[in-house]
N, C-alpha and C. Protein backbone atom coordinates (compact mmCIF):
# COMPACT_ATOMS: atom_id res chain seq x y z
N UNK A 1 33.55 3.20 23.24
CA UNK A 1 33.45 4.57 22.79
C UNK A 1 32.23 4.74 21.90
N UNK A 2 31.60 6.04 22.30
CA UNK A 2 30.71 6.04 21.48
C UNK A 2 30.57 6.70 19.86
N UNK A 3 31.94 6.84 19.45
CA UNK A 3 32.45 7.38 18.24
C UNK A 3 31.91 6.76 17.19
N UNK A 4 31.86 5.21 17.46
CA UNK A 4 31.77 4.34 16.38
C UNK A 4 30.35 4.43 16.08
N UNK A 5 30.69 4.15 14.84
CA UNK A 5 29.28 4.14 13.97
C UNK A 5 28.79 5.50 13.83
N UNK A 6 29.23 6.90 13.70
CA UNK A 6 29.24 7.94 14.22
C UNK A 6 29.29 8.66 12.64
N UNK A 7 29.97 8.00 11.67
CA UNK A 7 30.19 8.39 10.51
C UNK A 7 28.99 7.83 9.82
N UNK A 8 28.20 6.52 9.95
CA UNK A 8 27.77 6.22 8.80
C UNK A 8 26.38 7.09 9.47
N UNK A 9 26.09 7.37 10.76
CA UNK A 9 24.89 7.97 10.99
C UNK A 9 25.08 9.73 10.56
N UNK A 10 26.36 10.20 10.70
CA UNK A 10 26.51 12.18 9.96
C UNK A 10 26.25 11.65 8.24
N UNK A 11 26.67 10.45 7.63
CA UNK A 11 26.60 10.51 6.17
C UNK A 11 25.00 10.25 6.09
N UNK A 12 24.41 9.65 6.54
CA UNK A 12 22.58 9.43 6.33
C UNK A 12 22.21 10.89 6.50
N UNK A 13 22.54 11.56 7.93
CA UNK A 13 21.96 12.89 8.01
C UNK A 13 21.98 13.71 7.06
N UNK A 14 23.53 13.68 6.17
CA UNK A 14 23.76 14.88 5.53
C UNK A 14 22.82 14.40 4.16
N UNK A 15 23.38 13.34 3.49
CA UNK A 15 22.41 12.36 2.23
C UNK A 15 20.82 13.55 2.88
N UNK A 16 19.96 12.20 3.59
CA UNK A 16 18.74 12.96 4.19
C UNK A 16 18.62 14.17 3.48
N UNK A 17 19.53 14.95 4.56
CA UNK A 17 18.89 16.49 4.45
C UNK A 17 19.37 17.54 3.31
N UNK A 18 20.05 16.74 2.41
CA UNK A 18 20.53 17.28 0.72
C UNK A 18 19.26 16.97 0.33
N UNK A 19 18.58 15.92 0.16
CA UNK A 19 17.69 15.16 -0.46
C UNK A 19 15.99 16.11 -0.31
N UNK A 20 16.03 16.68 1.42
CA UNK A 20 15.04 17.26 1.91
C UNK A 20 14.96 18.77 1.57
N UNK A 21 16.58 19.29 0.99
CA UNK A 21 16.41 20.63 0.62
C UNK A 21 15.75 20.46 -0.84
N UNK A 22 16.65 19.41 -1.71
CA UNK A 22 16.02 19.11 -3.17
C UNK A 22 14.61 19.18 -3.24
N UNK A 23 14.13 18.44 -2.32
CA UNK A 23 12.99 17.97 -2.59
C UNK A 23 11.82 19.13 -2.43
N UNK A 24 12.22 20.12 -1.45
CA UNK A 24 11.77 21.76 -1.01
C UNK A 24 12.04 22.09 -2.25
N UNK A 25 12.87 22.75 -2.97
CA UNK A 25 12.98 23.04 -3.75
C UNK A 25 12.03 22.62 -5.31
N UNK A 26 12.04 21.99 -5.11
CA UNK A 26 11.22 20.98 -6.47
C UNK A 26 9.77 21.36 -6.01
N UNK A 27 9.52 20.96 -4.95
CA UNK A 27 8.29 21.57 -4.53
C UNK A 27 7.72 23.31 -4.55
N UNK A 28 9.03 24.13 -4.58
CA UNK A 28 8.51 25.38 -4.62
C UNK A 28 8.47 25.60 -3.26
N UNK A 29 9.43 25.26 -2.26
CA UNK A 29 9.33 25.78 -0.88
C UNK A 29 10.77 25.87 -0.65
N UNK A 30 10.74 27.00 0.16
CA UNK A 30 11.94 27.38 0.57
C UNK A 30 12.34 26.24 1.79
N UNK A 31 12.30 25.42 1.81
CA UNK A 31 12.27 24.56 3.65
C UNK A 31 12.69 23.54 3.00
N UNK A 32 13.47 22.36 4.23
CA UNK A 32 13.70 21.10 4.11
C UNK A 32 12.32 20.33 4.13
N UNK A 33 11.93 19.26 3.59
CA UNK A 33 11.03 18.54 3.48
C UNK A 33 11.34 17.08 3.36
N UNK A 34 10.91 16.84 4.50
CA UNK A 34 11.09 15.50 5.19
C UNK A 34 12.78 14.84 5.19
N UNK A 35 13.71 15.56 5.55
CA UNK A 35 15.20 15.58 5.61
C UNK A 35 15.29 14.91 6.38
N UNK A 36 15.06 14.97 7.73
CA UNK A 36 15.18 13.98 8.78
C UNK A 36 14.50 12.77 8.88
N UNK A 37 13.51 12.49 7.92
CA UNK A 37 13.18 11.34 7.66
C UNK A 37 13.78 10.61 6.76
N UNK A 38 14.08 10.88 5.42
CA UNK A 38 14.91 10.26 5.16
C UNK A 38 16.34 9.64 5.68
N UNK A 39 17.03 11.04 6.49
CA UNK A 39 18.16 10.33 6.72
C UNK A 39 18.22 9.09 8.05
N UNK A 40 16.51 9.09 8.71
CA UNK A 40 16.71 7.81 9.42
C UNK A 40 16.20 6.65 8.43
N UNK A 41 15.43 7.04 7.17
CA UNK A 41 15.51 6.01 6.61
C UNK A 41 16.99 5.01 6.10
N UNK A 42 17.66 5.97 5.53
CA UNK A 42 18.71 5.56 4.88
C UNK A 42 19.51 4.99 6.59
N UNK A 43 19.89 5.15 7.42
CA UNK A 43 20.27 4.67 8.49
C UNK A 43 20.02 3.36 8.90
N UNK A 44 18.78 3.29 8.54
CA UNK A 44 18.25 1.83 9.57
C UNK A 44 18.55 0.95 7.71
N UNK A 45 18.34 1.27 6.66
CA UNK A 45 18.65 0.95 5.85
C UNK A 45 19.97 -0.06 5.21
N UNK A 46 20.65 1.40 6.03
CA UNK A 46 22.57 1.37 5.78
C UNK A 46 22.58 0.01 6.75
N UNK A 47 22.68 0.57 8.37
CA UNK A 47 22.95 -0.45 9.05
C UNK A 47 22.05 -1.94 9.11
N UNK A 48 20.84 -1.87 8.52
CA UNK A 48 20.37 -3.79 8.72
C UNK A 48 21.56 -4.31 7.43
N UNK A 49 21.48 -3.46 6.23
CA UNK A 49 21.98 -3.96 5.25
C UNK A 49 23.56 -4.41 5.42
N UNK A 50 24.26 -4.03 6.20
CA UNK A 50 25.79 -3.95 7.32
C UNK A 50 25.35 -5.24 8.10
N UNK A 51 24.95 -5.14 8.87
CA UNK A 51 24.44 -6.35 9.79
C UNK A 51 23.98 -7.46 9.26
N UNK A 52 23.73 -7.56 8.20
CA UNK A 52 23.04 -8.82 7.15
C UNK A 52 24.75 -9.45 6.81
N UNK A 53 25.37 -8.28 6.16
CA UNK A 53 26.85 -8.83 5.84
C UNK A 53 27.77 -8.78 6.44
N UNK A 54 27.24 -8.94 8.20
CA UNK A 54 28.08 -8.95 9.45
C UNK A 54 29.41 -8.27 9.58
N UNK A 55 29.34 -6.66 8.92
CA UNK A 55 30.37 -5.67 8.44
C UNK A 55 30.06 -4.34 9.41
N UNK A 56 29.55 -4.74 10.50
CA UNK A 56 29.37 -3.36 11.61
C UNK A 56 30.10 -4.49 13.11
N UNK A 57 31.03 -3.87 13.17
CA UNK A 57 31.14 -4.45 14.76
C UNK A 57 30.72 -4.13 15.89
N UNK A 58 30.87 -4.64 16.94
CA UNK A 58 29.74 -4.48 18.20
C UNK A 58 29.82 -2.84 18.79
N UNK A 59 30.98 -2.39 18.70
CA UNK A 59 31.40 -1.00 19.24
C UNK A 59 30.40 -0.24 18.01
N UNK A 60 30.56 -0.63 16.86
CA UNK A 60 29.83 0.66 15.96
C UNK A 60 28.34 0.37 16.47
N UNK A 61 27.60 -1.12 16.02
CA UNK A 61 26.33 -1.26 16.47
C UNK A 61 26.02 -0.42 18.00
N UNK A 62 26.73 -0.57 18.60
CA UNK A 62 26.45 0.32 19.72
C UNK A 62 26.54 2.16 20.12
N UNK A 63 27.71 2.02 19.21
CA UNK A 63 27.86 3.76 18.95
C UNK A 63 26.31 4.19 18.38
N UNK A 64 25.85 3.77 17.66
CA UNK A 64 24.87 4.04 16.40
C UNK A 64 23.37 3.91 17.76
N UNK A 65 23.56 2.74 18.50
CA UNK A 65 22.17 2.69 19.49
C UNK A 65 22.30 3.86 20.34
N UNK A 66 23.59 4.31 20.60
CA UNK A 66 23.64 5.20 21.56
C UNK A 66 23.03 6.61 20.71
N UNK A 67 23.72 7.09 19.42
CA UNK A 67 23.43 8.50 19.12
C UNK A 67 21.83 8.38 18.61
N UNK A 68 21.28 7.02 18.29
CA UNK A 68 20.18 6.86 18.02
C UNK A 68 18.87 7.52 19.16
N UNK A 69 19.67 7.08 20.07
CA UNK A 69 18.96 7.46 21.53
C UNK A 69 18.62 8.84 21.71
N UNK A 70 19.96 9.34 21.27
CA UNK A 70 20.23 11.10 22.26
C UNK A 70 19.67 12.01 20.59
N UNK A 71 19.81 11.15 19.25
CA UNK A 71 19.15 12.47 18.45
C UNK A 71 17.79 12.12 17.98
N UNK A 72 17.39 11.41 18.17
CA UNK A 72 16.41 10.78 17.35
C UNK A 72 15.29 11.61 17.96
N UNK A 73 15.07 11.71 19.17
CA UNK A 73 13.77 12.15 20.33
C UNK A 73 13.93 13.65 20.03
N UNK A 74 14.88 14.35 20.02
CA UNK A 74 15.63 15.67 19.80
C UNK A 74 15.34 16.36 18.70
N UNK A 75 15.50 15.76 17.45
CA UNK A 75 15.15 16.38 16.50
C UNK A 75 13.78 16.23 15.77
N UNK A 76 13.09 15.21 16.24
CA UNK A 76 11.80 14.57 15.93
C UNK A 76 10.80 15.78 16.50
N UNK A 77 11.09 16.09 18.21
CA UNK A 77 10.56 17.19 18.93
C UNK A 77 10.96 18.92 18.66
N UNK A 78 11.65 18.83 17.66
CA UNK A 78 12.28 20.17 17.24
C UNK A 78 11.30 20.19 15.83
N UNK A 79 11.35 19.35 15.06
CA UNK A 79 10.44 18.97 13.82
C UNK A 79 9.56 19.34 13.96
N UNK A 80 8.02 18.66 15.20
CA UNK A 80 7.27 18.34 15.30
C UNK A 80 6.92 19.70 15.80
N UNK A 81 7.63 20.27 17.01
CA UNK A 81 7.29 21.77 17.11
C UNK A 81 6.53 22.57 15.83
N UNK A 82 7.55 22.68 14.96
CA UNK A 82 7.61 23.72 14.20
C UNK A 82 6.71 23.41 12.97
N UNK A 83 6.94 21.93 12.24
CA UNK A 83 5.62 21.56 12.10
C UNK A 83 4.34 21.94 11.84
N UNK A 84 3.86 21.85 13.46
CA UNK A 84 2.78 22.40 14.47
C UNK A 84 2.54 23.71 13.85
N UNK A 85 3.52 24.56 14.34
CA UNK A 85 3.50 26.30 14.28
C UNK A 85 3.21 26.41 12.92
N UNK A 86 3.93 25.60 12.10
CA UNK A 86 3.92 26.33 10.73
C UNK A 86 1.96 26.02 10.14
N UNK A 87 1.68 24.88 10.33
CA UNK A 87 0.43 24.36 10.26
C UNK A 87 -0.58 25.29 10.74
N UNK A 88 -0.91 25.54 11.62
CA UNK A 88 -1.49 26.15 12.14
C UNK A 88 -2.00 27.81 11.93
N UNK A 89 -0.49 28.09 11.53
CA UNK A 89 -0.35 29.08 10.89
C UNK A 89 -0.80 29.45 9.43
N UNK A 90 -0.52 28.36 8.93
CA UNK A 90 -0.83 28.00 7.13
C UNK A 90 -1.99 28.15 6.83
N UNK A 91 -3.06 27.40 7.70
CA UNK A 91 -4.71 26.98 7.70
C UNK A 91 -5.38 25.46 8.06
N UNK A 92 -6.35 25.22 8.12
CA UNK A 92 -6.48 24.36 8.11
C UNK A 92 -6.15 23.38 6.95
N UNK A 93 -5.72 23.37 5.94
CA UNK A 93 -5.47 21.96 4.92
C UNK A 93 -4.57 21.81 5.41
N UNK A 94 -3.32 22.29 5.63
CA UNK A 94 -2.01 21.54 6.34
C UNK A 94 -2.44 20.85 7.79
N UNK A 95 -3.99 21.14 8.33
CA UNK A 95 -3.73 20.62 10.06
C UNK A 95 -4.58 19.14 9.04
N UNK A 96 -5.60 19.47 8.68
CA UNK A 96 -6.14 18.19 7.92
C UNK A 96 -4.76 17.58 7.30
N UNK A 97 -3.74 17.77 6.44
CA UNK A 97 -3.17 16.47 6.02
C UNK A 97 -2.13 16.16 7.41
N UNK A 98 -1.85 17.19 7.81
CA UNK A 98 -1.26 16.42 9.20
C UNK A 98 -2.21 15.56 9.89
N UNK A 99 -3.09 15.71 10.12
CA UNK A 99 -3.83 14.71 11.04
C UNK A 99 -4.08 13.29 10.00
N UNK A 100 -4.28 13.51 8.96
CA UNK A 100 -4.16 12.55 7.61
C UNK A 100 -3.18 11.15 7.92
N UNK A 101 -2.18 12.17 8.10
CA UNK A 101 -0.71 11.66 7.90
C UNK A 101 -0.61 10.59 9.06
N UNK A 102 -1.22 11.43 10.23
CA UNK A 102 -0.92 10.50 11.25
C UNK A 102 -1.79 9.42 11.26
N UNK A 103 -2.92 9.73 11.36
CA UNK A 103 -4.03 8.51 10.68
C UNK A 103 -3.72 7.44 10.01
N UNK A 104 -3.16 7.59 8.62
CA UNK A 104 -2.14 6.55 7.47
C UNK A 104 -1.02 5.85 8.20
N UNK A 105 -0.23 6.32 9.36
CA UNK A 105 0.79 5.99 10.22
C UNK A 105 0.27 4.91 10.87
N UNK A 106 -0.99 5.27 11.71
CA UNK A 106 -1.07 4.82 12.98
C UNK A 106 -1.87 3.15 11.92
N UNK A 107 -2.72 3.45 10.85
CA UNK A 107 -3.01 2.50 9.86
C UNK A 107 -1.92 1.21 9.75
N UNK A 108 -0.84 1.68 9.08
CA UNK A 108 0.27 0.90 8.57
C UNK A 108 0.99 -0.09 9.84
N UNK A 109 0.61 0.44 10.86
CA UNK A 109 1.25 -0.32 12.19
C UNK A 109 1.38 -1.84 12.37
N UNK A 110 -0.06 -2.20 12.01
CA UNK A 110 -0.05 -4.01 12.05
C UNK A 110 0.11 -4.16 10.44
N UNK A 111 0.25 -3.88 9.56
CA UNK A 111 1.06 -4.51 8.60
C UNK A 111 2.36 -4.41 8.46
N UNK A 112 3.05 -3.41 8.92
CA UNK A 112 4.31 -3.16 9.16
C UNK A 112 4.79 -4.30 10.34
N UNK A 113 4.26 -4.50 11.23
CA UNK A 113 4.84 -5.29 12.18
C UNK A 113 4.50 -6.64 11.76
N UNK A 114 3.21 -7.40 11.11
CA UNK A 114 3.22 -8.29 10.33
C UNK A 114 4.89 -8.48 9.22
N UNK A 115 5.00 -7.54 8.70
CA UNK A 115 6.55 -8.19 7.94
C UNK A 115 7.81 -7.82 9.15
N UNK A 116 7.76 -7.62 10.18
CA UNK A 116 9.05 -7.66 10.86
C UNK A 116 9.52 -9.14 10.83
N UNK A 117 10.35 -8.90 11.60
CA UNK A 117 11.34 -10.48 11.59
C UNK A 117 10.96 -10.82 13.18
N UNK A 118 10.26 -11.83 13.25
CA UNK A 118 10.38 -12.77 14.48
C UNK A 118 10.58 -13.49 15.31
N UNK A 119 12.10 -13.92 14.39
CA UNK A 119 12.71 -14.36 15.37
C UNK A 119 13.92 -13.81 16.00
N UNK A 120 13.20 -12.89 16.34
CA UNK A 120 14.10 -12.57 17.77
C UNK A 120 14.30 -12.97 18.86
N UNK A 121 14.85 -13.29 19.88
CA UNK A 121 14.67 -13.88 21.12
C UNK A 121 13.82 -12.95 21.72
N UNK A 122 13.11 -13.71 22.65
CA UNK A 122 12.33 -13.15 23.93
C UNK A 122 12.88 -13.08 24.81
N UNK A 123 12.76 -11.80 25.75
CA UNK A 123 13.24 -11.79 27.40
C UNK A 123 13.16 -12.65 28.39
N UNK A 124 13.60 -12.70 29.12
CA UNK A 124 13.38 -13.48 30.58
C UNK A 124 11.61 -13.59 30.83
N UNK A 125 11.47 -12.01 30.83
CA UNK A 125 10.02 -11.92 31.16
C UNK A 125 9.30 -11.79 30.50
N UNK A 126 9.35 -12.48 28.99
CA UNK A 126 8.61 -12.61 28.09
C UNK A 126 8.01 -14.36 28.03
N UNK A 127 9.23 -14.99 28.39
CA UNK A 127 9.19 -16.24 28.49
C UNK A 127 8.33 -17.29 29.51
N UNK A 128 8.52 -16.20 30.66
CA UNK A 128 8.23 -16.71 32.10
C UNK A 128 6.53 -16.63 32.43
């Protein structure tokens, strides 16, 4: 079933997007700001930190890959839309720190993957 793990990913969302109205707010904007990022932070957070103390079982780990799947692309492309619109709309300093932003992203890539964990197993066709 894909129920499991279903709670600790609505409690990251909601955390998240309390955090993203605060943070609008503090800023002087009426809007969530960066809500959905946080609450996949706190997610991948929640669950390695679960999985370290082997306290998620295989049905939740899998519930959690599954809704990971179907919201993650969904709301990222609902974000990213509007985003866009609002940017564009704003002027150019919001398209400059957006393009910024992504720049600093696409930066962080090989040091970020430098501290991943490597030992993972390899595929069949990684091996071969």
């Amino acid at each position: 079933m894909v129920i499991y793990g279903l709670m600790i990913m609505g409690l990251c969302a909601i955390v998240g997007n309390t955090l993203g109205e605060m943070l609008g707010k503090l800023m002087g904007i009426s809007a969530n700001v960066g809500g959905v990022g946080f609450a996949m932070l706190f997610l991948v957070l929640v669950t390695r930190r679960l999985l370290e103390k082997d306290q998620l079982s295989k049905l939740a780990q899998s519930g959690i890959l599954f809704w990971n799947a179907m919201y993650i692309p969904v709301v990222i492309a609902m974000a990213a839309q509007q985003n866009v619109v609002a940017a564009l709309k704003g002027g150019w300093i919001a398209v400059v720190g957006g393009l910024a932003a992504v720049f600093v992203g696409f930066m962080l890539i090989r040091p970020l993957t430098a501290l991943a964990d490597n030992s993972l197993p390899l595929d069949d066709e990684e091996t071969a």
